[in-house]
Protein backbone atom coordinates (compact mmCIF):
# COMPACT_ATOMS: atom_id res chain seq x y z
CA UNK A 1 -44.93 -39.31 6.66
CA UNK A 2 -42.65 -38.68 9.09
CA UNK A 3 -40.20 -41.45 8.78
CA UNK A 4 -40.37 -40.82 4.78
CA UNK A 5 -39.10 -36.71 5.54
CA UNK A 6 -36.42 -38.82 7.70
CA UNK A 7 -35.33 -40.97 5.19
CA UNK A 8 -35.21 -38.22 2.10
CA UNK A 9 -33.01 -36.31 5.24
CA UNK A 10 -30.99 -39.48 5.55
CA UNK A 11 -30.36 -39.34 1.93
CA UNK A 12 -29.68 -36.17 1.22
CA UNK A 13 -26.89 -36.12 4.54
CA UNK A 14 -25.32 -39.17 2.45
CA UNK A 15 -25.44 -37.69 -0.89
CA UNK A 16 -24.03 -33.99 0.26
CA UNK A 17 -20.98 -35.65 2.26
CA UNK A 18 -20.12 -38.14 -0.58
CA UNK A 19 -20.42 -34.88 -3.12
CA UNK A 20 -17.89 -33.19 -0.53
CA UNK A 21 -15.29 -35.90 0.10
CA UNK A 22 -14.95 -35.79 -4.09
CA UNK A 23 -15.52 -32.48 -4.79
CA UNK A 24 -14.53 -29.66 -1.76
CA UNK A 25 -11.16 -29.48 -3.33
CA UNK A 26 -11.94 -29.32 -6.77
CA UNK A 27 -11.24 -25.94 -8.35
CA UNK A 28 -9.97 -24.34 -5.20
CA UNK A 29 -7.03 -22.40 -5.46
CA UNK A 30 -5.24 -20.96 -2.33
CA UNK A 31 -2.46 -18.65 -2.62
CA UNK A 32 -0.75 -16.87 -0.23
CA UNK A 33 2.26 -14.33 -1.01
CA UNK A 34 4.64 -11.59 0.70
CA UNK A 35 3.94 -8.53 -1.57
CA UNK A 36 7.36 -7.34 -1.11
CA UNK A 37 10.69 -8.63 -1.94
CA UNK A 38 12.23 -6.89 0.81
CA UNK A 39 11.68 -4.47 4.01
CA UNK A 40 14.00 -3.26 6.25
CA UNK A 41 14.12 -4.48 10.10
CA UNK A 42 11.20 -2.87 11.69
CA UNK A 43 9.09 -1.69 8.75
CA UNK A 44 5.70 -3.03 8.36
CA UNK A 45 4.49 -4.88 5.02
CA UNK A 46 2.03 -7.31 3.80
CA UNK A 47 0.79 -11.00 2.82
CA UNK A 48 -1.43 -11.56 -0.36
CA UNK A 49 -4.18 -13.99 0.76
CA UNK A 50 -6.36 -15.39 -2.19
CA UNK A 51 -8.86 -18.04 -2.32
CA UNK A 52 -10.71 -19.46 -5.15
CA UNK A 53 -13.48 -21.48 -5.57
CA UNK A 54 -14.28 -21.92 -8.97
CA UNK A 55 -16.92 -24.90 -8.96
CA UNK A 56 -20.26 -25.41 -8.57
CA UNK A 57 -20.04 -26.42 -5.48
CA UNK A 58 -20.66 -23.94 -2.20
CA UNK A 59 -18.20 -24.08 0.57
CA UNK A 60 -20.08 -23.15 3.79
CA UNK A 61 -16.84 -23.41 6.02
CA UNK A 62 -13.47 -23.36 4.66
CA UNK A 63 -10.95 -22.77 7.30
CA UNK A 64 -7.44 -21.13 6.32
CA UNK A 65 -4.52 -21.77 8.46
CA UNK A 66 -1.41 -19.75 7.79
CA UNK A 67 2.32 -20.48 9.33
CA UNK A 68 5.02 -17.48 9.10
CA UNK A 69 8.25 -16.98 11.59
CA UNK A 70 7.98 -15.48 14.77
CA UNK A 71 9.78 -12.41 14.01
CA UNK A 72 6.53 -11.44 11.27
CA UNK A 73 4.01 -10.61 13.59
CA UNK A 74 0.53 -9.73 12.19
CA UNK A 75 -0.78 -6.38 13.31
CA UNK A 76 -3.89 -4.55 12.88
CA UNK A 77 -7.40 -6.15 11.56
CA UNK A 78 -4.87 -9.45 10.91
CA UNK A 79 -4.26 -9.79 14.57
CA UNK A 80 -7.66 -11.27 14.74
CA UNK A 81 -7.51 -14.60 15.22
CA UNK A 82 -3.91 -15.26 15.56
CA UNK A 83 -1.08 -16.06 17.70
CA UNK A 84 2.40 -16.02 18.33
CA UNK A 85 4.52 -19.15 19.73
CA UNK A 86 7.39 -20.55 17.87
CA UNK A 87 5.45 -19.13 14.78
CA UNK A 88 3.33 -17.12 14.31
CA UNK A 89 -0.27 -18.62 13.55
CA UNK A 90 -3.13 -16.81 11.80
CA UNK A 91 -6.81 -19.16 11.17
CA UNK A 92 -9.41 -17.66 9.54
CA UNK A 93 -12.75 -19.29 8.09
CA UNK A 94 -14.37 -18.31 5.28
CA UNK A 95 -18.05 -19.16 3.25
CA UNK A 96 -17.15 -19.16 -0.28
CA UNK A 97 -19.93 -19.62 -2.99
CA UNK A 98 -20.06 -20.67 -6.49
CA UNK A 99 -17.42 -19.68 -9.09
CA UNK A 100 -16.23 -17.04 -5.63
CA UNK A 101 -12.93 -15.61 -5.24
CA UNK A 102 -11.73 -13.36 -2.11
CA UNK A 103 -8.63 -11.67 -1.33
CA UNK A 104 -7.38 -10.12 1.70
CA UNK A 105 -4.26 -8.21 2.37
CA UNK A 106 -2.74 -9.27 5.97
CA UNK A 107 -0.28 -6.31 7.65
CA UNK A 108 2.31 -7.95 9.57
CA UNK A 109 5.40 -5.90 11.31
CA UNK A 110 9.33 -7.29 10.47
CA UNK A 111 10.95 -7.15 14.07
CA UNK A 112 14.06 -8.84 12.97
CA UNK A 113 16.55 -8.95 10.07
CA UNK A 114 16.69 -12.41 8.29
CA UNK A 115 15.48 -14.57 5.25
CA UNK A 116 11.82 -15.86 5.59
CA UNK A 117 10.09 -18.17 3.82
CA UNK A 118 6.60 -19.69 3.43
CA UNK A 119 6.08 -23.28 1.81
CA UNK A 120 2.65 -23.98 2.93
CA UNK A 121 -0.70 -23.52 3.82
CA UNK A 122 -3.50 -25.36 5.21
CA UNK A 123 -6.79 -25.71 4.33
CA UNK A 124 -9.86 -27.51 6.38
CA UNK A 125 -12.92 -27.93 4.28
CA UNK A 126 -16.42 -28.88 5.85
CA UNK A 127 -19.62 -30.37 4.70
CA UNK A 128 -23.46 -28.97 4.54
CA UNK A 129 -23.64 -30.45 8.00
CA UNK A 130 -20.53 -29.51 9.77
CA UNK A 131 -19.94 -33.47 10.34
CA UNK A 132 -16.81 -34.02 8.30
CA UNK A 133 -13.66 -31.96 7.80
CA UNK A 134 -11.58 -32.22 4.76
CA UNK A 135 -7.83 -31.48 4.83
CA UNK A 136 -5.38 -30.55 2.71
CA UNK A 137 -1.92 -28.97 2.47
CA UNK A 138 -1.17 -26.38 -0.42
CA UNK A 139 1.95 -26.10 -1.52
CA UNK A 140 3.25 -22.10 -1.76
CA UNK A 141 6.52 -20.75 -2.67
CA UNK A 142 7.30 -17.26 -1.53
CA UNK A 143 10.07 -15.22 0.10
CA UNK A 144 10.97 -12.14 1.65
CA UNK A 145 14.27 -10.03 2.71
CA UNK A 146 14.50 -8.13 5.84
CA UNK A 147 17.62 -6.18 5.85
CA UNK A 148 19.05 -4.84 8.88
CA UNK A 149 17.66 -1.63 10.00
CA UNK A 150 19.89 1.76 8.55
CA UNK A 151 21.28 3.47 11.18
CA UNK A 152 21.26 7.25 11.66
CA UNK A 153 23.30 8.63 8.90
CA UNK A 154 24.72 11.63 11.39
CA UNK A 155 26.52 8.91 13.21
CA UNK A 156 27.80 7.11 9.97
CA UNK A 157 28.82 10.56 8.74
CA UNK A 158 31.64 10.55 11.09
CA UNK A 159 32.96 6.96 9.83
CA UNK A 160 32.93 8.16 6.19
CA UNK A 161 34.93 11.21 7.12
CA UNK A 162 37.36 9.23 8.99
CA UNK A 163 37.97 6.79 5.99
CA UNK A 164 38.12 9.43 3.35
CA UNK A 165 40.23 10.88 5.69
CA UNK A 166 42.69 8.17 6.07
CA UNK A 167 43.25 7.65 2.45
CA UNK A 168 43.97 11.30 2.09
CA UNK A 169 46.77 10.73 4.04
CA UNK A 170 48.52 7.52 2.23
CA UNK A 171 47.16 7.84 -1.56
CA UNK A 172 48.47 10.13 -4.32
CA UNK A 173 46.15 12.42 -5.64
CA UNK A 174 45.69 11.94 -9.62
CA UNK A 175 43.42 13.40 -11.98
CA UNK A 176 40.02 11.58 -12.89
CA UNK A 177 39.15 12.15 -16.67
CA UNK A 178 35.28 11.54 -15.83
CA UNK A 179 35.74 15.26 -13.51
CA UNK A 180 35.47 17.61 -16.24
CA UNK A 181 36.96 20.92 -14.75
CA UNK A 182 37.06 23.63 -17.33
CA UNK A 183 39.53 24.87 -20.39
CA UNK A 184 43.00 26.35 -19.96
CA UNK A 185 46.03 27.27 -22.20
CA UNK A 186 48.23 24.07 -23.80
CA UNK A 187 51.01 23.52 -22.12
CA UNK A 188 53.83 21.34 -23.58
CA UNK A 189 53.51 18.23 -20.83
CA UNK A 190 49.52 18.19 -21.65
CA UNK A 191 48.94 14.56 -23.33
CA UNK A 192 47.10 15.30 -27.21
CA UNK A 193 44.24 13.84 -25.89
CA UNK A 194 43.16 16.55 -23.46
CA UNK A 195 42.97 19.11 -26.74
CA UNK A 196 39.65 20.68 -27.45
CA UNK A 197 39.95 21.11 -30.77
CA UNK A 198 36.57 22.97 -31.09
CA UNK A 199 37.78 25.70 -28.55
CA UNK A 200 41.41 25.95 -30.11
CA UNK A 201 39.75 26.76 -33.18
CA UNK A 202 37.92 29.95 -31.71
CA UNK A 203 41.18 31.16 -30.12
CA UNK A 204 44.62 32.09 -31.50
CA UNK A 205 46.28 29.10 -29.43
CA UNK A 206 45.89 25.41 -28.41
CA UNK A 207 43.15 25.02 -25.52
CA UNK A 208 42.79 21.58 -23.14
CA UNK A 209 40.41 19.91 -21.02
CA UNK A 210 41.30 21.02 -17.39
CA UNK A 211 39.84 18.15 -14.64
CA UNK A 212 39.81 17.55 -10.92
CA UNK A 213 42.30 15.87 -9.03
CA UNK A 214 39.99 12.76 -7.22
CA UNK A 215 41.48 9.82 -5.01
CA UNK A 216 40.80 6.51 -5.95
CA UNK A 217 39.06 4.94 -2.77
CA UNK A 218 39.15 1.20 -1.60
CA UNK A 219 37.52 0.21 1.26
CA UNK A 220 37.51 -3.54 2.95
CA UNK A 221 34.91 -3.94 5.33
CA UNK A 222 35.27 -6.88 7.86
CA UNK A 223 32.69 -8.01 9.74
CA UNK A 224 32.69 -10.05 12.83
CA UNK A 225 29.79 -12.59 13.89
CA UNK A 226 31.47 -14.55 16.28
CA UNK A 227 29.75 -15.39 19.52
CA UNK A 228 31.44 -17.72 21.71
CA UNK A 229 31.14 -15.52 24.89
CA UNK A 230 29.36 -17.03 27.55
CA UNK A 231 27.16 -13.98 28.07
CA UNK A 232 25.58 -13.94 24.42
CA UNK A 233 26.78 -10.69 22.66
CA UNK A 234 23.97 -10.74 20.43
CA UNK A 235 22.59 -7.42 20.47
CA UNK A 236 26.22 -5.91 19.62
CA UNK A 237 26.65 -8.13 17.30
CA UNK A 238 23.21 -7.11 15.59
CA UNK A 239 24.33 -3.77 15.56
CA UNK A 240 27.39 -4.66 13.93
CA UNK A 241 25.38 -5.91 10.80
CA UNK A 242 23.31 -2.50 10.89
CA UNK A 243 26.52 -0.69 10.89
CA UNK A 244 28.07 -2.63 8.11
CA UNK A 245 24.46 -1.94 5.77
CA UNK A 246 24.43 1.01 6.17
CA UNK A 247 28.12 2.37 6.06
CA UNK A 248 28.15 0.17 2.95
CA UNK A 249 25.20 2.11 1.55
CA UNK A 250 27.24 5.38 2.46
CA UNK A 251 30.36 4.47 0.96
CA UNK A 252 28.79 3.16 -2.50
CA UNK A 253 26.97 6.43 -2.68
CA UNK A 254 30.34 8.21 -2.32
CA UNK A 255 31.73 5.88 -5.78
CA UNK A 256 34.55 3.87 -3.72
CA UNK A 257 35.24 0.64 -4.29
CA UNK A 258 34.08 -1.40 -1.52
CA UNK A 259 34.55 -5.08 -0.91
CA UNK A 260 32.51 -6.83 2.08
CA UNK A 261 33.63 -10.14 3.87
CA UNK A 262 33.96 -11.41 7.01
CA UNK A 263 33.87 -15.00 9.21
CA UNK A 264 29.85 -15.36 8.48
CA UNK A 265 29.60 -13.80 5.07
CA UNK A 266 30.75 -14.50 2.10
CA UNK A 267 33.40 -12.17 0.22
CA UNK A 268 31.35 -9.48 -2.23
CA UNK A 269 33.20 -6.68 -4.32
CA UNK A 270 30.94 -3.97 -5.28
CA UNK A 271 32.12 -1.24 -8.06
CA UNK A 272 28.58 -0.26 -9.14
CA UNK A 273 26.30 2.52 -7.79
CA UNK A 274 24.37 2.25 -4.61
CA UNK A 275 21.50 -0.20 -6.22
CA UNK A 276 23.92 -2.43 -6.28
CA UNK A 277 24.11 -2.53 -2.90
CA UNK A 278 21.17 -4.67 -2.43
CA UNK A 279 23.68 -7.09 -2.78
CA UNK A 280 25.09 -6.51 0.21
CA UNK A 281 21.76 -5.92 2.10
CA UNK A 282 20.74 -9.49 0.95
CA UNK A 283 23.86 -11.29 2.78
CA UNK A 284 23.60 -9.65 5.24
CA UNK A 285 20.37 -10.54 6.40
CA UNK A 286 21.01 -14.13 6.00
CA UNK A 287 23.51 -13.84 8.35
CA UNK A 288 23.01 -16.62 11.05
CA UNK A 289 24.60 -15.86 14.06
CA UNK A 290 23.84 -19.16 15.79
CA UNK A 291 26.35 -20.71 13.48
CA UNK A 292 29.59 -21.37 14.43
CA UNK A 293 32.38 -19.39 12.68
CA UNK A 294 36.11 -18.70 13.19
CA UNK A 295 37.33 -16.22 15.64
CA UNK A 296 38.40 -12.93 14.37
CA UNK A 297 41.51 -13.50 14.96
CA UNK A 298 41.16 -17.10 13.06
CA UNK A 299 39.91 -15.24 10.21
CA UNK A 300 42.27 -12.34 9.69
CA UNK A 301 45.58 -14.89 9.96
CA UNK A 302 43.47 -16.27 6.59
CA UNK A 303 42.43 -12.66 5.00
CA UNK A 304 46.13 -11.60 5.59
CA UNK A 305 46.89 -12.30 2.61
CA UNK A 306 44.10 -10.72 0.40
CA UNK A 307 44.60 -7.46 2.45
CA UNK A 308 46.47 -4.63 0.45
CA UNK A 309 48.07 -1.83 1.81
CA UNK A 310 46.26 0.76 -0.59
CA UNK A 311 42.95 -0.51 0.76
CA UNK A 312 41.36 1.25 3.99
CA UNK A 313 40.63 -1.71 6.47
CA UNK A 314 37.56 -1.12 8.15
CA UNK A 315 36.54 -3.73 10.57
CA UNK A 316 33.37 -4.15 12.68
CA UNK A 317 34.18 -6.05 15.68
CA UNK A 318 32.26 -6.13 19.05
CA UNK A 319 34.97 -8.31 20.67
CA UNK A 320 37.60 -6.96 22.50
CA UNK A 321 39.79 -9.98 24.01
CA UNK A 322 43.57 -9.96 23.95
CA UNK A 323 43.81 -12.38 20.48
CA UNK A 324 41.81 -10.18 18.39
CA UNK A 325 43.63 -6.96 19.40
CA UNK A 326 46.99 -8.90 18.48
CA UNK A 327 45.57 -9.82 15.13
CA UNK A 328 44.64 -6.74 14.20
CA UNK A 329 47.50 -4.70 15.26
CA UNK A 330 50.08 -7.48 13.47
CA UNK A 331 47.92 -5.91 10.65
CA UNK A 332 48.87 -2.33 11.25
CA UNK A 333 52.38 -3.59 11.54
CA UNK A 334 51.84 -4.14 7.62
CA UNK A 335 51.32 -1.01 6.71
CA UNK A 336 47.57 -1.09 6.50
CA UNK A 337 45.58 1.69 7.56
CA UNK A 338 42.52 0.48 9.87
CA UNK A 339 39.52 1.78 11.27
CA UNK A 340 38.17 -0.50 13.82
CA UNK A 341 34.63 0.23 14.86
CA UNK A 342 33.74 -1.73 18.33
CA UNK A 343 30.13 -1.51 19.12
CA UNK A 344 29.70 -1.33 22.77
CA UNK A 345 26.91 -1.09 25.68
CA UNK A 346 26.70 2.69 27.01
CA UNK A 347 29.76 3.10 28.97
CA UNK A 348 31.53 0.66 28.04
CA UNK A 349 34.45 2.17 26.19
CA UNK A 350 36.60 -0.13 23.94
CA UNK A 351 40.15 -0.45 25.36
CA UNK A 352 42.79 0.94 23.74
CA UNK A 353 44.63 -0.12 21.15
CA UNK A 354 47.75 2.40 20.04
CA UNK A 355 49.42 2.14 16.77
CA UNK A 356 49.53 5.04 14.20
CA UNK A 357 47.92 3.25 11.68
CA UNK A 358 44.84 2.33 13.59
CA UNK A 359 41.86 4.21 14.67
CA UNK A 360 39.06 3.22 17.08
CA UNK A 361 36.03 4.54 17.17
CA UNK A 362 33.55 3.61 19.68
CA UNK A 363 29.85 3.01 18.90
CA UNK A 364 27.45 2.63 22.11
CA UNK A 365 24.48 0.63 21.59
C-alpha cells in the first residue's frame, strides 16, 4: 500500500513538472510601465506593474524581478524588497491562479535629471514542488523624462528684468498690430488699414485703431557643459541646466523669441507659447555631462558667426578661466549685448569682467 501511494506520488511529481516546463509561460503576460512621460528632478511618480495569467494552469510562485537606474529609487510600500547598487533592484513573488490578473502601482522618487529607460523584466516561474525554476526574460519598452528641477522664480525674476532690460536699451520701439490699444482721430500719416470703418460711421470724421508700442525680443541662450577641471564641477554645472529650464520657461511665457544651444545640446529655436517648451525640457535632460565637448571658448569661435547683434546673448557658464573670458568679451567687442550668468559655490564671486556691453550676474549654489 505504501509503496503504491509512493509511486502515484512519484507520478504525479513527474507529470506536474513536465506540465510546468511546457506550460508556466503560456498565457502569461508581464508588463511593466512608467505612468508618466515626464517628472521634474525630485518629484515622485510611479511604475505600472501587471501580471497575467490567463491559463488553466496555477502558478504557486512566480517571482518578478524588476531593473530601473539608480537615480529612481522606490519609496514607500515598494521599498519592500528592494535595493539600490548600480541599479536599483525590486523582487517580488507572487501566487497567481487560474485566468488571474494583478496590478500594482510601485512609487519611486526621481533624484536626478536624465532619460531613463526600461527594456526588460524577469520572470522566475516554479513548480507544485518548489524543485524547478523556470526563467524567462520579457521584453518591455517604456520611457520616462526627468527634467531638471525649476528654480525659484524670484531669483529668475531678476534675469528676465535684466534681459528685457538690455534690449530696451539697443532696440527701436515699434508698434505691434496684435496690441489693440483703443480708437483715436485719423491723422493723415495713419496707413488705410488702421481705419475702423464701423466707428467712422458713428462719428462726423475718420476714426483708427490706436495700438501699443512692444519690442520685438530675441534671446540666445548658451549653455556650457564642459568639465575638464580636475576638481569635477558637476554640481555647478547641474545648476546651470536648472537655470537654463527654467529661464527658458520664463522667457517663452513673456512671447520672445528664444533660441537654445550650446557645446552639449543641440541648437533649438522656439517661437511658440510656453508648451512648447517641453522641447527644451526634453534636451535638456539628456544632457550627458560625462561626454566630452568643446570648451566654451572652442564653441563660441564656431557660434560667432550665427550670433546677431539684435539678439540678447545670454550665456550660462560656470567656468571662469582666462580663455573663456577672452571669448566672450571678443563678443562684446561685436556689438552684442551679453548677460553672462556664472553659477558659483557661496562666496565665491565670479571675477570681473568689464565691458559696457556685458553684464554678470552671479548665482551661488
Amino acid at each position: 500500500m505504501i509503496w503504491m501511494l509512493l509511486m502515484a506520488l512519484g507520478l504525479l511529481y513527474l507529470m506536474q513538472q513536465k506540465l510546468y516546463q511546457r506550460y508556466w509561460n503560456k498565457n502569461l503576460k508581464v508588463n511593466a510601465g512608467f505612468t508618466e512621460l515626464s517628472v521634474h528632478e525630485g518629484d515622485a511618480s510611479f511604475l505600472r506593474e501587471e501580471i497575467t495569467n490567463d491559463k488553466w494552469l496555477p502558478l504557486p510562485a512566480l517571482e518578478v524581478n524588476l531593473k530601473m537606474a539608480r537615480a529612481l529609487k522606490f519609496t514607500g510600500e515598494a521599498k519592500e524588497n528592494a535595493n539600490v547598487t548600480d541599479y536599483s533592484y525590486k523582487r517580488d513573488i507572487f501566487t497567481l491562479f487560474m485566468h488571474q490578473k494583478v496590478i500594482r502601482k510601485l512609487s519611486f522618487v526621481c533624484e536626478k535629471r536624465g532619460h531613463y529607460t526600461m527594456n526588460e523584466v524577469e520572470v522566475i516561474g516554479h513548480d507544485f514542488f518548489f524543485r524547478k525554476q523556470y526563467r524567462e526574460i520579457c521584453p518591455q519598452r517604456t520611457a520616462l523624462y526627468v527634467y531638471p528641477r525649476l528654480v525659484d522664480t524670484r531669483r529668475i525674476t531678476p534675469v528676465c528684468l535684466a534681459i528685457s532690460g538690455t534690449v530696451l536699451a539697443q532696440n527701436r520701439l515699434y508698434p505691434d498690430p496684435f496690441e489693440f490699444a483703443g480708437i483715436r482721430e485719423y491723422r493723415p500719416e495713419d496707413p488705410m488699414r488702421h481705419i475702423n470703418w464701423k466707428a467712422s460711421a458713428r462719428n462726423t470724421q475718420m476714426m483708427v485703431n490706436q495700438f501699443d508700442f512692444t519690442t520685438k525680443i530675441k534671446v540666445r541662450m548658451i549653455l556650457d557643459t564642459e568639465d575638464s577641471a580636475l576638481v569635477s564641477k558637476e554640481t555647478l554645472l547641474e545648476e546651470g541646466i536648472r537655470i537654463a529650464a527654467s529661464l527658458a520657461l520664463q522667457l517663452v511665457k513673456q512671447k520672445m523669441e528664444l533660441t537654445v544651444t550650446g557645446n552639449g545640446i543641440e541648437e533649438t529655436v522656439l517661437k511658440g507659447g510656453a508648451g512648447h517648451v517641453q522641447e527644451i525640457y526634453r534636451k535638456l535632460a539628456c544632457i550627458d555631462l560625462a561626454k566630452q565637448v568643446p570648451t566654451l571658448a572652442q564653441f563660441l569661435i564656431q557660434e560667432r558667426k550665427n550670433i546677431h547683434n539684435e539678439e540678447v546673448c545670454v550665456i550660462i557658464s560656470a567656468n571662469q578661466d582666462e580663455k573663456t573670458k577672452e571669448a566672450i568679451t571678443s563678443l562684446s567687442y561685436d556689438g552684442c549685448m551679453i548677460i553672462w550668468i556664472c553659477p558659483s559655490y557661496e562666496g565665491e564671486a565670479p571675477k570681473a569682467v568689464r565691458h559696457k556691453n556685458i553684464q554678470v550676474i552671479a548665482w551661488e549654489v
